[in-house]
C-alpha atoms as a PDB file:
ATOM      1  CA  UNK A   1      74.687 -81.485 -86.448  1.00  0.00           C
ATOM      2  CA  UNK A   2      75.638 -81.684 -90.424  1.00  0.00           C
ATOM      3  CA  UNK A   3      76.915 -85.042 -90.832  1.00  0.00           C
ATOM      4  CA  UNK A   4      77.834 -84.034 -94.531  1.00  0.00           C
ATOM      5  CA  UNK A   5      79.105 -80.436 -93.513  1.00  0.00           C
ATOM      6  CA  UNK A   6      81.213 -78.954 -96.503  1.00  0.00           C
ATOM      7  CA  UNK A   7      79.623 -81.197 -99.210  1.00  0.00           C
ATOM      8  CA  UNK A   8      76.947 -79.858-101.544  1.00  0.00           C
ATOM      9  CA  UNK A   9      73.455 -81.243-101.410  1.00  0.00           C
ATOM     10  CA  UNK A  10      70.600 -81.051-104.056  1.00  0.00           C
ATOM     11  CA  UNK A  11      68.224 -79.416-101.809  1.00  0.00           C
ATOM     12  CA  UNK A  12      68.398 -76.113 -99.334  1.00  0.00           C
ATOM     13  CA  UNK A  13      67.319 -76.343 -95.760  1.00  0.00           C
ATOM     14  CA  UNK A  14      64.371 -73.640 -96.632  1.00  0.00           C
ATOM     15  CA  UNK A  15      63.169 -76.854 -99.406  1.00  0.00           C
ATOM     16  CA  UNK A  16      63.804 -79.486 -96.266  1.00  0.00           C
ATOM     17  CA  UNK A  17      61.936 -77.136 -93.764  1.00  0.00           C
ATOM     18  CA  UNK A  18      58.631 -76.564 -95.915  1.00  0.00           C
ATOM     19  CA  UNK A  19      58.925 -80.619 -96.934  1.00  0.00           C
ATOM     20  CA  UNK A  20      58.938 -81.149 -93.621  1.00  0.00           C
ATOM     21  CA  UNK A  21      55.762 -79.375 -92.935  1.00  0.00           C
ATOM     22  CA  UNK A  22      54.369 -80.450 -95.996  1.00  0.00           C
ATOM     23  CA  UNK A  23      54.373 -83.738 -94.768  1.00  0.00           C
ATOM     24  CA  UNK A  24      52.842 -82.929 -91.307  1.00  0.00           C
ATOM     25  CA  UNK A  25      51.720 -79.022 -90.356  1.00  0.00           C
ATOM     26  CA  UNK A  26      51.478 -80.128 -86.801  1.00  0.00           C
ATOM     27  CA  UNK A  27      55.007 -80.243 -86.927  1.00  0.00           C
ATOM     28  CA  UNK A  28      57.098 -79.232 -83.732  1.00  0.00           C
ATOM     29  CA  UNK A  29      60.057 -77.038 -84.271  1.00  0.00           C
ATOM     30  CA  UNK A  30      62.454 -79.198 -82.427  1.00  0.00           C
ATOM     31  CA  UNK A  31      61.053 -81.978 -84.796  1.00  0.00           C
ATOM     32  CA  UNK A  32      61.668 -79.844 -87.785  1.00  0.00           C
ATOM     33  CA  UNK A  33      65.112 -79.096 -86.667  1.00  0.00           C
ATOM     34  CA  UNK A  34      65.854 -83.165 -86.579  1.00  0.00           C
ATOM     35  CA  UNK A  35      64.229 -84.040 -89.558  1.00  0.00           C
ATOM     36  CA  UNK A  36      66.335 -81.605 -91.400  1.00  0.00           C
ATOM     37  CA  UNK A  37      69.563 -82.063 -89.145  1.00  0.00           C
ATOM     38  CA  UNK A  38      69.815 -78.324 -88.325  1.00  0.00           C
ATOM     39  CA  UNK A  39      69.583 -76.950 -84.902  1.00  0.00           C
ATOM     40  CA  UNK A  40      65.923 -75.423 -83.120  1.00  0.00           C
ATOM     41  CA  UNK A  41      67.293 -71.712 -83.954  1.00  0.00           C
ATOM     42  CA  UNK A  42      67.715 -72.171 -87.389  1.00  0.00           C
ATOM     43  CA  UNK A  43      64.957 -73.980 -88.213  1.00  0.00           C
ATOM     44  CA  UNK A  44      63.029 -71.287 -86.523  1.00  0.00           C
ATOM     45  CA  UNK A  45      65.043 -68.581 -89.098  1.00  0.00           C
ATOM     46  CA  UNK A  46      64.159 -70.465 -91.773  1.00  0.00           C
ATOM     47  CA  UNK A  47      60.067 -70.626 -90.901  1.00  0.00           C
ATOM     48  CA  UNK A  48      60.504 -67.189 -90.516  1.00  0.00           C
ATOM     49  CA  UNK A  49      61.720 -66.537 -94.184  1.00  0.00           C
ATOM     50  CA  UNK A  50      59.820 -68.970 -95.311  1.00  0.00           C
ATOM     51  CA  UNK A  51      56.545 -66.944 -93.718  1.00  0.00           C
ATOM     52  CA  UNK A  52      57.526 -63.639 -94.906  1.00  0.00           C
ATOM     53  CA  UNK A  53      58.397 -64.974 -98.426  1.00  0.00           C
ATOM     54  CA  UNK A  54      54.511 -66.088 -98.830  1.00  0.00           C
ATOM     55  CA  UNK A  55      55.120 -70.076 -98.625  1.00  0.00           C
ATOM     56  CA  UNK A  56      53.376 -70.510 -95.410  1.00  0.00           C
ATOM     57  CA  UNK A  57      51.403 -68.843 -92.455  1.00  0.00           C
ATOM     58  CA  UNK A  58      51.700 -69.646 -88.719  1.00  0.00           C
ATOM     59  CA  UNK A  59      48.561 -70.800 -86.698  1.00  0.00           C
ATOM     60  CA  UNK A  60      48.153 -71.316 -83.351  1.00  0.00           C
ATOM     61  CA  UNK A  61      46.401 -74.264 -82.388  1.00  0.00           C
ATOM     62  CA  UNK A  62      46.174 -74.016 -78.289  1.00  0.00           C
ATOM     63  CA  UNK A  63      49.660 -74.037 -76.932  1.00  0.00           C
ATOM     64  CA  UNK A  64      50.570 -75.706 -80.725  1.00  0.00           C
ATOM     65  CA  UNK A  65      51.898 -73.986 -83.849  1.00  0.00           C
ATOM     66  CA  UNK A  66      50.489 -75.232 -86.813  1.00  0.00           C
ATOM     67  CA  UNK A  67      51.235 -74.488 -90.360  1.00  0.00           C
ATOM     68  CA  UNK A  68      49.181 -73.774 -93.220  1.00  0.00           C
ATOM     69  CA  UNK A  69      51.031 -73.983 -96.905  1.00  0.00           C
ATOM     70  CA  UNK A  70      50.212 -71.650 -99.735  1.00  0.00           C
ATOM     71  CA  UNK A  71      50.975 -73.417-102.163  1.00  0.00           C
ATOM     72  CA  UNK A  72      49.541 -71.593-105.234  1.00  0.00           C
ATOM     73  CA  UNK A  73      52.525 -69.155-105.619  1.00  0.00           C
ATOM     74  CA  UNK A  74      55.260 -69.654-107.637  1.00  0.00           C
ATOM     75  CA  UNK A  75      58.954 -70.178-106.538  1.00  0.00           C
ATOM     76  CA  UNK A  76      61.087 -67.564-106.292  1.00  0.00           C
ATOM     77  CA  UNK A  77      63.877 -68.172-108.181  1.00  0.00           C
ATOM     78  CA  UNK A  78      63.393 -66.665-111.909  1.00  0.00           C
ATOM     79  CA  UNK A  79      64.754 -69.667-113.426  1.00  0.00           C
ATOM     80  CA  UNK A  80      62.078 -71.793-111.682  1.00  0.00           C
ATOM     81  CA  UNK A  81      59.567 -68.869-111.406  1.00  0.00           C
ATOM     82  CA  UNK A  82      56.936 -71.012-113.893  1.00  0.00           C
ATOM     83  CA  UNK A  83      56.461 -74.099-110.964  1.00  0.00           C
ATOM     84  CA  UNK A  84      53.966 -73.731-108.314  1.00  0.00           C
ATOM     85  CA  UNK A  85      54.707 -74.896-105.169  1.00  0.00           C
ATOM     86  CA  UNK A  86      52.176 -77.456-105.077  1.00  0.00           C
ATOM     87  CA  UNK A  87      54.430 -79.213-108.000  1.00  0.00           C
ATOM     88  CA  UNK A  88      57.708 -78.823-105.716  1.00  0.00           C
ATOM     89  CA  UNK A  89      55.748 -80.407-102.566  1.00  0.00           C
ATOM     90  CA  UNK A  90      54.145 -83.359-104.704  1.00  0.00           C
ATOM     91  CA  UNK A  91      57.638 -84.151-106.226  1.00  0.00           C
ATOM     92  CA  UNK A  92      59.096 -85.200-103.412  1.00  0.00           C
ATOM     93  CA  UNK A  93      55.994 -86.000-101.047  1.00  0.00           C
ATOM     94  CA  UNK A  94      54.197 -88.074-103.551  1.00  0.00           C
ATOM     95  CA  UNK A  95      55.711 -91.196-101.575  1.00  0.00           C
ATOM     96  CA  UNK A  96      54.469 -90.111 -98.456  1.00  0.00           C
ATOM     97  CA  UNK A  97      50.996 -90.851 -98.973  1.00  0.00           C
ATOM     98  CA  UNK A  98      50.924 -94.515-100.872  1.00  0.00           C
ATOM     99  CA  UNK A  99      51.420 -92.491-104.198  1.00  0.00           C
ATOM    100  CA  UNK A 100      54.251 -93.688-106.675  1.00  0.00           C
END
């Protein structure tokens, strides 16, 4: 599904999967999967981390999954261990809701 397979990218799929439901927590997993151009079964892997990491929770909505960001922790990585997540998410959603 990688159209770019073997070339670097700026972000990781676990930053394109929580963008992804940053932008809409109703989000499908097939719809995920697209978005991010990664198949259903590792977009589900990735939720998975990202849930047991502390970036998100699962919620059942009816037959839906919806998803619920926490985003007052702190990224992971020690060298960007000082930015919350809300920072990361309004980065690069800002555009998403009429915001420049």
């Amino acid at each position: 599904m990688d159209t770019q397979a073997g070339k670097s990218g700026f972000l990781t799929n676990h930053a394109r999967v929580l963008l992804v439901i940053a932008r809409d927590p109703a989000s499908r997993l097939r719809d995920i999967a697209a978005a991010c151009h990664i198949t259903e079964r590792t977009a589900l892997s990735i939720v998975t981390d990202l849930e047991q990491d502390g970036y998100l929770r699962r919620e059942r909505d009816g037959r839906r999954t919806r998803y619920a960001l926490r985003q007052d922790g702190a990224l992971r990585h020690p060298a960007e261990a000082h930015v919350p997540v809300r920072e990361l998410l309004k980065l690069f959603t800002a555009h998403d809701d009429g915001q420049h």
